[in-house]
PDB file of N, CA and C in Angstrom:
ATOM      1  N   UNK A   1      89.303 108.035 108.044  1.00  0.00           N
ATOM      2  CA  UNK A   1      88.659 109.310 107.747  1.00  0.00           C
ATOM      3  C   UNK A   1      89.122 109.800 106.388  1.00  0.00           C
ATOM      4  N   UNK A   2      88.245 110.098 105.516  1.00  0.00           N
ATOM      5  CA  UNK A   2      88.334 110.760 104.647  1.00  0.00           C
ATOM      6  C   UNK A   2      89.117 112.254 104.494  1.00  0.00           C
ATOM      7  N   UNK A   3      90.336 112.336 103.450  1.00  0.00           N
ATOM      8  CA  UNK A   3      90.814 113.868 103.768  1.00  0.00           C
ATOM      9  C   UNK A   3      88.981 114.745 103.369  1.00  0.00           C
ATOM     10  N   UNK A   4      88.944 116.320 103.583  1.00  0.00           N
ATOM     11  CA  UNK A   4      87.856 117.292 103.757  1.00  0.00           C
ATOM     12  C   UNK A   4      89.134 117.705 102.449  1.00  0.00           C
ATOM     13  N   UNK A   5      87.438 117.855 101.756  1.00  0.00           N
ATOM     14  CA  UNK A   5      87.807 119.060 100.563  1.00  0.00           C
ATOM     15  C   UNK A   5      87.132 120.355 100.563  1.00  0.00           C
ATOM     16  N   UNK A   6      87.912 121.061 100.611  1.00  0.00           N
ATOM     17  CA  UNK A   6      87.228 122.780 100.873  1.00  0.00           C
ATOM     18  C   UNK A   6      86.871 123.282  99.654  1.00  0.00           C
ATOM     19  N   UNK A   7      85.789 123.490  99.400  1.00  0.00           N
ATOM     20  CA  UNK A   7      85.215 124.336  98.337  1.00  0.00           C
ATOM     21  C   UNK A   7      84.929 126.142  98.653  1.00  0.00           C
ATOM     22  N   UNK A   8      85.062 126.290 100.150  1.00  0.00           N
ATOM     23  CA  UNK A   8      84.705 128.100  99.817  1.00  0.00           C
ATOM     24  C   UNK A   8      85.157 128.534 101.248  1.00  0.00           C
ATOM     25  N   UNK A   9      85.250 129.464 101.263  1.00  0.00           N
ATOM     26  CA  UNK A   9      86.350 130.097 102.775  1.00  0.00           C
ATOM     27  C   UNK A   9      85.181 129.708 103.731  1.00  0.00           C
ATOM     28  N   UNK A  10      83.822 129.778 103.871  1.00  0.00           N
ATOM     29  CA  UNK A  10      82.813 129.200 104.851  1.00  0.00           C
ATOM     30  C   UNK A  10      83.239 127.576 105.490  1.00  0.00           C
ATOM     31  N   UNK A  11      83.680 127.176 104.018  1.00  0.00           N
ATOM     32  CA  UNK A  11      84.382 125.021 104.945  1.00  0.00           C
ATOM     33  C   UNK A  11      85.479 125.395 105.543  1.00  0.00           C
ATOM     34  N   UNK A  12      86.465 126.273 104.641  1.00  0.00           N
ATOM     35  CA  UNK A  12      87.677 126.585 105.157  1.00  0.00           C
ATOM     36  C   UNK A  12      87.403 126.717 106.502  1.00  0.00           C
ATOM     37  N   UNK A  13      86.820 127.744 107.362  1.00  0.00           N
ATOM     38  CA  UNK A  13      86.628 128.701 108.582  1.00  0.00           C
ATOM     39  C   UNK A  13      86.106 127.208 109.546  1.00  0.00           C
ATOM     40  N   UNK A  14      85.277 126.274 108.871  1.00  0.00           N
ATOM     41  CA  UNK A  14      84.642 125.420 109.927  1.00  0.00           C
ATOM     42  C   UNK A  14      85.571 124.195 109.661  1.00  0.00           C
ATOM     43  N   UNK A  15      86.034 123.687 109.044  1.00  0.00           N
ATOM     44  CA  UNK A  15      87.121 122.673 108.531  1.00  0.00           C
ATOM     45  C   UNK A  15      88.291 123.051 109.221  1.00  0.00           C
ATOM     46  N   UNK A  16      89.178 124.100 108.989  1.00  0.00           N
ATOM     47  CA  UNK A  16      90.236 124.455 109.782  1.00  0.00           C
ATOM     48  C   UNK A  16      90.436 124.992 110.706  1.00  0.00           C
ATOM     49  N   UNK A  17      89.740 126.639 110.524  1.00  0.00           N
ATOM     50  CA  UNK A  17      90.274 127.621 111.338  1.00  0.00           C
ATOM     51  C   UNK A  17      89.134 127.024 113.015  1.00  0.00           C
ATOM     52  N   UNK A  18      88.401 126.528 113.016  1.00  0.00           N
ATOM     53  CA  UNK A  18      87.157 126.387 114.147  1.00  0.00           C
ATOM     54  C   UNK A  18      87.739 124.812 114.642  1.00  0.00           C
ATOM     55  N   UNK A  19      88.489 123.803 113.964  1.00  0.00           N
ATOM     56  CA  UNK A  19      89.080 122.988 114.320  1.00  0.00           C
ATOM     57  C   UNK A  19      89.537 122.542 115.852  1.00  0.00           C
ATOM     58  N   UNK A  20      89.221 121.765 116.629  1.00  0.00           N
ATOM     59  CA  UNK A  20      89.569 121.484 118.206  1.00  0.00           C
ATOM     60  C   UNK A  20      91.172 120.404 117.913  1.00  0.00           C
ATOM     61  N   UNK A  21      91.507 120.708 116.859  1.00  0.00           N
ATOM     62  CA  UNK A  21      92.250 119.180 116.541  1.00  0.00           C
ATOM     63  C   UNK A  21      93.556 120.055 115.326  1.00  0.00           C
ATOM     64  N   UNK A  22      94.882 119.372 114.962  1.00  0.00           N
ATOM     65  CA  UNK A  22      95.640 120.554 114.074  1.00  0.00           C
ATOM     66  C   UNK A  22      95.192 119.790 112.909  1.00  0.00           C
ATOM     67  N   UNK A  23      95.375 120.563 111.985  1.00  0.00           N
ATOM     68  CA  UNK A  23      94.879 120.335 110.542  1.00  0.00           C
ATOM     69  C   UNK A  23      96.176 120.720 109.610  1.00  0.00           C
ATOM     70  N   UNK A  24      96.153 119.507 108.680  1.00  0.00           N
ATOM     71  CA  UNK A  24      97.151 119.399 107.675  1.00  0.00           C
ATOM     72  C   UNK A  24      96.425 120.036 106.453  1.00  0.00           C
ATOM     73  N   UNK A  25      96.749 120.921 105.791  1.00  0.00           N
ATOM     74  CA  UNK A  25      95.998 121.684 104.748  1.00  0.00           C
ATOM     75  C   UNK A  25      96.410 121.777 103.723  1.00  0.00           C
ATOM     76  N   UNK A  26      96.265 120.522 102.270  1.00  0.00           N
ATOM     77  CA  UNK A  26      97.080 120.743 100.988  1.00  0.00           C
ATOM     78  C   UNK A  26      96.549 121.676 100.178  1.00  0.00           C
ATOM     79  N   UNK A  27      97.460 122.664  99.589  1.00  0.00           N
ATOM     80  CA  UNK A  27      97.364 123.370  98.722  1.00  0.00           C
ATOM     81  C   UNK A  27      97.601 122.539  97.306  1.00  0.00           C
ATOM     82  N   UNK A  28      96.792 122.588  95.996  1.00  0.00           N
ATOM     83  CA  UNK A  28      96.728 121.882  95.087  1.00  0.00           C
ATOM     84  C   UNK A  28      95.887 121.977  94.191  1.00  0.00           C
ATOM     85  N   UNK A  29      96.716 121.921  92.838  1.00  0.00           N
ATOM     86  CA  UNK A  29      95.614 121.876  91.381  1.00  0.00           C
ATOM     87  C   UNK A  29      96.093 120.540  90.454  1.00  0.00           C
ATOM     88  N   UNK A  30      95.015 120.467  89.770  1.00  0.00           N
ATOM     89  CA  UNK A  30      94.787 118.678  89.187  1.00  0.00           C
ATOM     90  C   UNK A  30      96.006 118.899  87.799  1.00  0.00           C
ATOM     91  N   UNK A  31      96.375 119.893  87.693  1.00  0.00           N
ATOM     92  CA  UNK A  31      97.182 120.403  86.610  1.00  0.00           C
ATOM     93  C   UNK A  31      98.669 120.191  87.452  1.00  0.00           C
ATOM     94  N   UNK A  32      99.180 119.826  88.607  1.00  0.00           N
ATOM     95  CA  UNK A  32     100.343 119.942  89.280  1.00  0.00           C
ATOM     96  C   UNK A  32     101.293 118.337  89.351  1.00  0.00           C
ATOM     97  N   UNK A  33     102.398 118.388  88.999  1.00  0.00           N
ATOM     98  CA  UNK A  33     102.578 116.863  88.559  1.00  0.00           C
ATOM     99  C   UNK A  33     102.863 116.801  89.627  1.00  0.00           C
ATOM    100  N   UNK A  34     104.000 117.276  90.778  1.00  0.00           N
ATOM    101  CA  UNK A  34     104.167 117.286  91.938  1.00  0.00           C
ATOM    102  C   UNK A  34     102.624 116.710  92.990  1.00  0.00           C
ATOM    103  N   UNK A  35     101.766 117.751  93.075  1.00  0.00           N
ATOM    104  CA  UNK A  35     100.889 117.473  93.981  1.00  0.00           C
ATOM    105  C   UNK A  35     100.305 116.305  93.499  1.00  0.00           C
ATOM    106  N   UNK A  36     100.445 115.745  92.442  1.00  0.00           N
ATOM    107  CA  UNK A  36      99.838 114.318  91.860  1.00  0.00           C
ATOM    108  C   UNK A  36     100.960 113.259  93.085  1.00  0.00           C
ATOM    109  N   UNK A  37     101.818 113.825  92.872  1.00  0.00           N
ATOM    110  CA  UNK A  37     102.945 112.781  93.627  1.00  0.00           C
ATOM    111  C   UNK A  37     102.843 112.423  94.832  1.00  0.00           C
ATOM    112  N   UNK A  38     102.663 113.749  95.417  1.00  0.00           N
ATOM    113  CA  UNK A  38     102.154 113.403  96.949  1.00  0.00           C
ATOM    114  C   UNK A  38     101.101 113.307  97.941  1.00  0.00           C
ATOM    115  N   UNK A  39      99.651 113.520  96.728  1.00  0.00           N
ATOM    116  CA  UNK A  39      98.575 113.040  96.526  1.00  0.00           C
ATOM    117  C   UNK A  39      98.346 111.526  97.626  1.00  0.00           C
ATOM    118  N   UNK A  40      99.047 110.561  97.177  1.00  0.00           N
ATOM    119  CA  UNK A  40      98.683 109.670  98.172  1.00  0.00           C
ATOM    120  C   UNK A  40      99.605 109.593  99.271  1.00  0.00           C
ATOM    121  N   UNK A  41     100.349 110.635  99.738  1.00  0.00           N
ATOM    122  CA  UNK A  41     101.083 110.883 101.094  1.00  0.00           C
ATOM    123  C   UNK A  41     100.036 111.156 102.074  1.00  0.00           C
ATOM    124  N   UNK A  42      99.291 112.207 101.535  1.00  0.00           N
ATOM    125  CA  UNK A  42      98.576 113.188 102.342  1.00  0.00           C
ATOM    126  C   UNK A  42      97.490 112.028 102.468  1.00  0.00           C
ATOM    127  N   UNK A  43      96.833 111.512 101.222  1.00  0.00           N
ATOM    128  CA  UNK A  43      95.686 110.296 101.927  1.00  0.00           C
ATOM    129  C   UNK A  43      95.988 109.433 103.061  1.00  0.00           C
ATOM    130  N   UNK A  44      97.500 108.979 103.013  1.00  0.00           N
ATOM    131  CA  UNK A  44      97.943 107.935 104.320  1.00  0.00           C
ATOM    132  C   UNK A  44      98.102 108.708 105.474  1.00  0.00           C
ATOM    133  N   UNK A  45      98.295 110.095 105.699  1.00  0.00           N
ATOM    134  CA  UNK A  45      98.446 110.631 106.267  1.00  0.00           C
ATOM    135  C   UNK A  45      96.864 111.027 107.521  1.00  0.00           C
ATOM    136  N   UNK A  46      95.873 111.230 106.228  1.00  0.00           N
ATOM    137  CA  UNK A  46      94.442 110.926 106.471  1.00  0.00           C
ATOM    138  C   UNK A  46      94.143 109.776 107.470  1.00  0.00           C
ATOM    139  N   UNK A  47      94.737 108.847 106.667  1.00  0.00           N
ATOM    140  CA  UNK A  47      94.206 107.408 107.498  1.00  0.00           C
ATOM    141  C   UNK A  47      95.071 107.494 109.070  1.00  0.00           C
ATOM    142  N   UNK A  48      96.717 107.896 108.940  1.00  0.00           N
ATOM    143  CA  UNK A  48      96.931 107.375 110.110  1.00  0.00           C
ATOM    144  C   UNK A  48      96.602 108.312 111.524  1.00  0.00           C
ATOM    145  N   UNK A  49      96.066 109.447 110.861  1.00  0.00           N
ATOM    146  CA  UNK A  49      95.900 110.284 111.875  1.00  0.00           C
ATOM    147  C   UNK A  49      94.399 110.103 112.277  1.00  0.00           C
ATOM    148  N   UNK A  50      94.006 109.851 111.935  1.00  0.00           N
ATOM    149  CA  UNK A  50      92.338 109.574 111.860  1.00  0.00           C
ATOM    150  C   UNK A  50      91.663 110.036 113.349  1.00  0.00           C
ATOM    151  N   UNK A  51      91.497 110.922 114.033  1.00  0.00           N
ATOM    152  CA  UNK A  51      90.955 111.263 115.127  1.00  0.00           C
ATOM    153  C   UNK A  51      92.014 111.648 116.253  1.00  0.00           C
ATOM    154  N   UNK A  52      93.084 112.289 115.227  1.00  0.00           N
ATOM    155  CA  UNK A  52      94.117 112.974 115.960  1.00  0.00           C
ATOM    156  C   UNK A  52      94.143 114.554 115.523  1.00  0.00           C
ATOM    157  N   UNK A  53      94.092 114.458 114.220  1.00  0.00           N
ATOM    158  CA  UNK A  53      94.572 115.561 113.237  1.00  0.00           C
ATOM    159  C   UNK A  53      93.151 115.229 112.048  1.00  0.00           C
ATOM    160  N   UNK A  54      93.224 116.399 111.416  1.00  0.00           N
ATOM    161  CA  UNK A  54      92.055 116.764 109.920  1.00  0.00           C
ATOM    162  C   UNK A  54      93.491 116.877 109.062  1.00  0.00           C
ATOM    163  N   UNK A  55      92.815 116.439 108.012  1.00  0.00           N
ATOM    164  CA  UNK A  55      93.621 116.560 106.758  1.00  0.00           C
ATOM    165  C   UNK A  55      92.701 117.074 105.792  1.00  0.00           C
ATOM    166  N   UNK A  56      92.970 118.636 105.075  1.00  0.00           N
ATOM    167  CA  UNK A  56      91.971 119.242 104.061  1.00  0.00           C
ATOM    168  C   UNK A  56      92.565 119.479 102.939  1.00  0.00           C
ATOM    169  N   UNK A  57      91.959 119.345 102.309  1.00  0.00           N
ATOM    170  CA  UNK A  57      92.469 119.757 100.330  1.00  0.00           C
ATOM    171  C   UNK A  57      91.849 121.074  99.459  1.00  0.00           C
ATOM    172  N   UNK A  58      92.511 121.920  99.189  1.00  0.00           N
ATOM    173  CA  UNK A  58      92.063 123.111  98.910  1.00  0.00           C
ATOM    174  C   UNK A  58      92.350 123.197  97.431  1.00  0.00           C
ATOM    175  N   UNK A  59      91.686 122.995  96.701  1.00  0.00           N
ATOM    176  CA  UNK A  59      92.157 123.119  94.916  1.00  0.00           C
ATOM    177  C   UNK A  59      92.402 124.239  95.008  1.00  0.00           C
ATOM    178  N   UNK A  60      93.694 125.133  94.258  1.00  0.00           N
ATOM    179  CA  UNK A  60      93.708 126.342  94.065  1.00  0.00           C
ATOM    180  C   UNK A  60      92.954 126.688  92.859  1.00  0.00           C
ATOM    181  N   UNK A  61      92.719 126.498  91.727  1.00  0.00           N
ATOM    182  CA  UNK A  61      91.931 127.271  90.868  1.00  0.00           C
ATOM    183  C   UNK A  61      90.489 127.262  91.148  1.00  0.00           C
ATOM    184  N   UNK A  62      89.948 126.387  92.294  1.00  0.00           N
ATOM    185  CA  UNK A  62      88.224 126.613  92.837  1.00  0.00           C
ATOM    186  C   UNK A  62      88.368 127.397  93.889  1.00  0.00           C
ATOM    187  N   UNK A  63      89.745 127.720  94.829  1.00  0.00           N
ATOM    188  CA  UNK A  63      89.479 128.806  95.526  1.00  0.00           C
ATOM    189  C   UNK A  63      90.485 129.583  95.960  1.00  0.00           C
ATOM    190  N   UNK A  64      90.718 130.420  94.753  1.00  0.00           N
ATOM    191  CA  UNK A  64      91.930 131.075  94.494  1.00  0.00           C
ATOM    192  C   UNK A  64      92.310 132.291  96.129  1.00  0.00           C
ATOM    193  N   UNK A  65      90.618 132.892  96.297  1.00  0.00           N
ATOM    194  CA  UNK A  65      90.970 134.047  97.410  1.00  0.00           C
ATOM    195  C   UNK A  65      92.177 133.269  98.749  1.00  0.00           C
ATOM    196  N   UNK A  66      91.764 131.820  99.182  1.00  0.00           N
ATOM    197  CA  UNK A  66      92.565 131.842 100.247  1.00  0.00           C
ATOM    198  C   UNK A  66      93.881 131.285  99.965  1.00  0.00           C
ATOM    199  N   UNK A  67      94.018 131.106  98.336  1.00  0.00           N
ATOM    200  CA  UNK A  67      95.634 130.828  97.889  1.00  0.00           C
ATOM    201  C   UNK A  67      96.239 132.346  98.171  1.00  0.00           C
ATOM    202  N   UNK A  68      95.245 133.121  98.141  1.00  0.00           N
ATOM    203  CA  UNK A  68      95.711 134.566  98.126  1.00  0.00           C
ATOM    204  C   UNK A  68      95.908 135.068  99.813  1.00  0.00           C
ATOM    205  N   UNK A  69      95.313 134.556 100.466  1.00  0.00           N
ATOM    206  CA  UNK A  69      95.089 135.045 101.723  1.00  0.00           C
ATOM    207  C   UNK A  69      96.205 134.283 102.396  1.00  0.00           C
ATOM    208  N   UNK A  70      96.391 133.067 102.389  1.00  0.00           N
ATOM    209  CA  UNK A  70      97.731 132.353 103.043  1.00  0.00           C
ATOM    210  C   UNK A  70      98.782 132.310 102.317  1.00  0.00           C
ATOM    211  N   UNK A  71      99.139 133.153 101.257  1.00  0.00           N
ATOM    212  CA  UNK A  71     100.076 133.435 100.340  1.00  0.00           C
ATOM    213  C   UNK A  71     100.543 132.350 100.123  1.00  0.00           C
ATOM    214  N   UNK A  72     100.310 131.246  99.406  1.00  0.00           N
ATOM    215  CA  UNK A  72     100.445 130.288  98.360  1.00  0.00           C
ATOM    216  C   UNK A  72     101.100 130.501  97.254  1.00  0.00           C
ATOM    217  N   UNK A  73     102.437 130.340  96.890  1.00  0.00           N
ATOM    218  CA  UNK A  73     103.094 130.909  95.334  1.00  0.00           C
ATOM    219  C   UNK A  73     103.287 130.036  94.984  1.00  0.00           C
ATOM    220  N   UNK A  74     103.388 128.916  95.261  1.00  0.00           N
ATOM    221  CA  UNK A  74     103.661 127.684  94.395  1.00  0.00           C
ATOM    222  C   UNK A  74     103.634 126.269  95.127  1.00  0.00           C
ATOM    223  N   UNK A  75     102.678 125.370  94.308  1.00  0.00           N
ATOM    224  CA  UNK A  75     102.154 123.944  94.773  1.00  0.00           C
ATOM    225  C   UNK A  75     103.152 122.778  94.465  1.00  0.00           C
ATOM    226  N   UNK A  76     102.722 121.686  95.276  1.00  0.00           N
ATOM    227  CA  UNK A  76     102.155 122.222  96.460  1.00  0.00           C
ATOM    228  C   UNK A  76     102.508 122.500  98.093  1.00  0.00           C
ATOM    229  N   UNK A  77     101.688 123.130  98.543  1.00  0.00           N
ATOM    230  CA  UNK A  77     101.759 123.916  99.242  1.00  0.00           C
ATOM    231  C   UNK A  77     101.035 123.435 100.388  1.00  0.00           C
ATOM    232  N   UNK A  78     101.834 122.993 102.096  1.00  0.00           N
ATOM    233  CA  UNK A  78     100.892 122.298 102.722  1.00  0.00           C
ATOM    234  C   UNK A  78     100.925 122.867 104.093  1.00  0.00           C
ATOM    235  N   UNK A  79     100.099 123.457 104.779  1.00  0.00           N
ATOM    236  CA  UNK A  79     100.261 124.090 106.104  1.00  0.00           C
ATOM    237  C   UNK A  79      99.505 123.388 107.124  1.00  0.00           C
ATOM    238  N   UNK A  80     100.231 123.991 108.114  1.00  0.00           N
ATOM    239  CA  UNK A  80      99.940 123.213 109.609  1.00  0.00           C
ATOM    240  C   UNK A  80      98.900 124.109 110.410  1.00  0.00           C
ATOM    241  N   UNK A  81      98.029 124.106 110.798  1.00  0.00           N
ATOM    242  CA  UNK A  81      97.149 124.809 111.635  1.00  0.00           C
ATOM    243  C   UNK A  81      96.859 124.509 113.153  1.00  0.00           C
ATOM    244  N   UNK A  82      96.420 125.024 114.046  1.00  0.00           N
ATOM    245  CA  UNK A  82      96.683 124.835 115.049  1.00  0.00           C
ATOM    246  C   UNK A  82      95.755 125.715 116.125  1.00  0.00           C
ATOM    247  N   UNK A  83      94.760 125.714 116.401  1.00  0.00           N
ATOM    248  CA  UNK A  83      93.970 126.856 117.379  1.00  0.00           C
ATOM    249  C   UNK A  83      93.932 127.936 116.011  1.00  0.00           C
ATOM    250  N   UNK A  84      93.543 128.019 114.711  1.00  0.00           N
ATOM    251  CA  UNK A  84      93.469 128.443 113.977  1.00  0.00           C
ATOM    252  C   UNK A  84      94.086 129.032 113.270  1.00  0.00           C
ATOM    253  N   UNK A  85      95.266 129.309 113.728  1.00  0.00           N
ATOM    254  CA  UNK A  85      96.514 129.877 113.111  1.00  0.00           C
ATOM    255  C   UNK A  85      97.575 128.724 112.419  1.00  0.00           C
ATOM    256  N   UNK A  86      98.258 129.678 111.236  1.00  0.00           N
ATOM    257  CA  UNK A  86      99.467 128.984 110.719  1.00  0.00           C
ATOM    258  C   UNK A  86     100.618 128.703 111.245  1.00  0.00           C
ATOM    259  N   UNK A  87     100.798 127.420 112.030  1.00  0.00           N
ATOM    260  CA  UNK A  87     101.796 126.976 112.636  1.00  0.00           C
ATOM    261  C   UNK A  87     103.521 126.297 111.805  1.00  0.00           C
ATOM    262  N   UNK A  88     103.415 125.962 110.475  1.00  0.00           N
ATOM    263  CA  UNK A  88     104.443 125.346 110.095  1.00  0.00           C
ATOM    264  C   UNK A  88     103.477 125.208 108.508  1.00  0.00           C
ATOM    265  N   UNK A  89     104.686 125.481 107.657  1.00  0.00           N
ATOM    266  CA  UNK A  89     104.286 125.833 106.192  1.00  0.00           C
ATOM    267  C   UNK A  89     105.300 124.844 105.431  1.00  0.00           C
ATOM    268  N   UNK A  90     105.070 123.853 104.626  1.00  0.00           N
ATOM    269  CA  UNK A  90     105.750 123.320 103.902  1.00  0.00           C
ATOM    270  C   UNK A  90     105.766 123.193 102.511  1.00  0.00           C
ATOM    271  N   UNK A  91     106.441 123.591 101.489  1.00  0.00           N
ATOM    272  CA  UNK A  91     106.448 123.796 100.268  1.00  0.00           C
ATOM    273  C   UNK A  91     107.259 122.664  99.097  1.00  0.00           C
ATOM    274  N   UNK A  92     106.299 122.082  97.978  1.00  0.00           N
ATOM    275  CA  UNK A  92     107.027 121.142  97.072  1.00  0.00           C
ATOM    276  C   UNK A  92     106.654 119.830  97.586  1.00  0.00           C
ATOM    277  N   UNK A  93     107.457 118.899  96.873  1.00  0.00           N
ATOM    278  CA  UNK A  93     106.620 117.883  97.466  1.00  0.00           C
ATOM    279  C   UNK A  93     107.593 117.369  98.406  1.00  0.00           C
ATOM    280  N   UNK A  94     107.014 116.546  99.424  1.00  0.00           N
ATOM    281  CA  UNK A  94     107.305 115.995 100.852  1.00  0.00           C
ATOM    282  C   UNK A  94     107.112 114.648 101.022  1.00  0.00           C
ATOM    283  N   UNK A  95     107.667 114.228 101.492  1.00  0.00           N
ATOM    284  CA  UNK A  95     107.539 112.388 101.839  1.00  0.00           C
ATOM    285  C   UNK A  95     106.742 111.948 103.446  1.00  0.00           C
ATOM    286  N   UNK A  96     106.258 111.537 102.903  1.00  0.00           N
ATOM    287  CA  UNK A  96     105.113 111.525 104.461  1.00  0.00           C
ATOM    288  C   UNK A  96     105.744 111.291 105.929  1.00  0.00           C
ATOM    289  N   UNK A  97     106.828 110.855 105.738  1.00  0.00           N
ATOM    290  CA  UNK A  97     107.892 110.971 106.734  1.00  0.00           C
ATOM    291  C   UNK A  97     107.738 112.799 107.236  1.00  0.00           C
ATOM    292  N   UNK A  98     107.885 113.506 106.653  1.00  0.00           N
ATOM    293  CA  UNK A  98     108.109 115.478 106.739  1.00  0.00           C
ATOM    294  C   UNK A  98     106.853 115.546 107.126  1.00  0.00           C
ATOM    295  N   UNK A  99     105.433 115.256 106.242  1.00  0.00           N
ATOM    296  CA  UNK A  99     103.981 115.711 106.861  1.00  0.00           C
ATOM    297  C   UNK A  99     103.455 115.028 108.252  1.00  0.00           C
ATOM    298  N   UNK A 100     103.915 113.906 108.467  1.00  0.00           N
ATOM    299  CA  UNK A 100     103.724 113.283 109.900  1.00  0.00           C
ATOM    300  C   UNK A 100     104.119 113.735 110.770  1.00  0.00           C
ATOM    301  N   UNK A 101     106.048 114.323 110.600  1.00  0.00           N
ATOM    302  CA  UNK A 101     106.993 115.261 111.543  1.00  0.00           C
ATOM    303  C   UNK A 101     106.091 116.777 111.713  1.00  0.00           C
ATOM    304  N   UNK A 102     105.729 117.066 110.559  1.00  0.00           N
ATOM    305  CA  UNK A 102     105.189 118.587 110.979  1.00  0.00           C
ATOM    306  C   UNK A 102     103.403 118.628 111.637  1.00  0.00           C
ATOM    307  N   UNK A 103     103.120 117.476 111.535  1.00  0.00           N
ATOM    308  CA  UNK A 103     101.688 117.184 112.712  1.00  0.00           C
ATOM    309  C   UNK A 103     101.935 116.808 113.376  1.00  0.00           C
ATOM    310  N   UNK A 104     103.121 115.769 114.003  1.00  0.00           N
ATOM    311  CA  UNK A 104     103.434 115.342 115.472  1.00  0.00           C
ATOM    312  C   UNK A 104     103.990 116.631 115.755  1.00  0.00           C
ATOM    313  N   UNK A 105     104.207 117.539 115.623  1.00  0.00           N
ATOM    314  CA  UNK A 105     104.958 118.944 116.302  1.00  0.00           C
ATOM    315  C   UNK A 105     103.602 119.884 116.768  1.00  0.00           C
ATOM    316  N   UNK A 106     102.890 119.580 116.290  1.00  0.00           N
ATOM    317  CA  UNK A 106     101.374 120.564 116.352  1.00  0.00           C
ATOM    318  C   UNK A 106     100.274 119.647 117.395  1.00  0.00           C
ATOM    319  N   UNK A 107     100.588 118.166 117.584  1.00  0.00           N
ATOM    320  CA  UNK A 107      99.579 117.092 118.817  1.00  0.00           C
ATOM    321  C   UNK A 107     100.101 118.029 120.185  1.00  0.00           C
TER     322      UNK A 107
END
């Protein structure tokens, strides 16, 4: 499965928050050397969860309101969702070892 890229709080709402499944949610801009780094964490992460968990990508400068709304201060920035709410928030970059631990806590 392909990670979901959110372009406007409408994918957001049906991508995450409406989700039957927990969702890994990167916060990220193409300007971030970090989120470049763990860029292909979150893709393997994609693959191994594949019809367990969603994995979504939220550019912050295309959609700044919900960097604003899930208070996002600095990328990147990756949250756990869960029955639509923010379950586990992880900040900087992470080794897919940490993003696997914080979605096996949310199955």
């Amino acid at each position: 499965m392909a990670v979901v890229t959110v372009h406007n709080f409408d994918e957001f709402t049906a991508s995450v928050l409406k989700s039957d499944k927990p969702v890994l949610v990167d916060f990220w801009a193409s300007w971030c050397g970090p989120c470049k780094m763990i860029a292909p964490e979150v893709e393997s992460i994609a693959t191994s969860y594949e019809g367990k968990a969603v994995v979504a990508k939220v550019n912050v400068d295309e959609v700044a309101d919900l960097s604003g709304k899930y208070n996002v201060m600095s990328i990147p920035t990756l949250l756990v969702f869960k029955g639509g709410q923010e379950i586990n928030r992880l900040v900087g970059f992470k080794p897919g070892s940490e993003l696997a631990a914080a979605l096996d806590a949310a199955l």
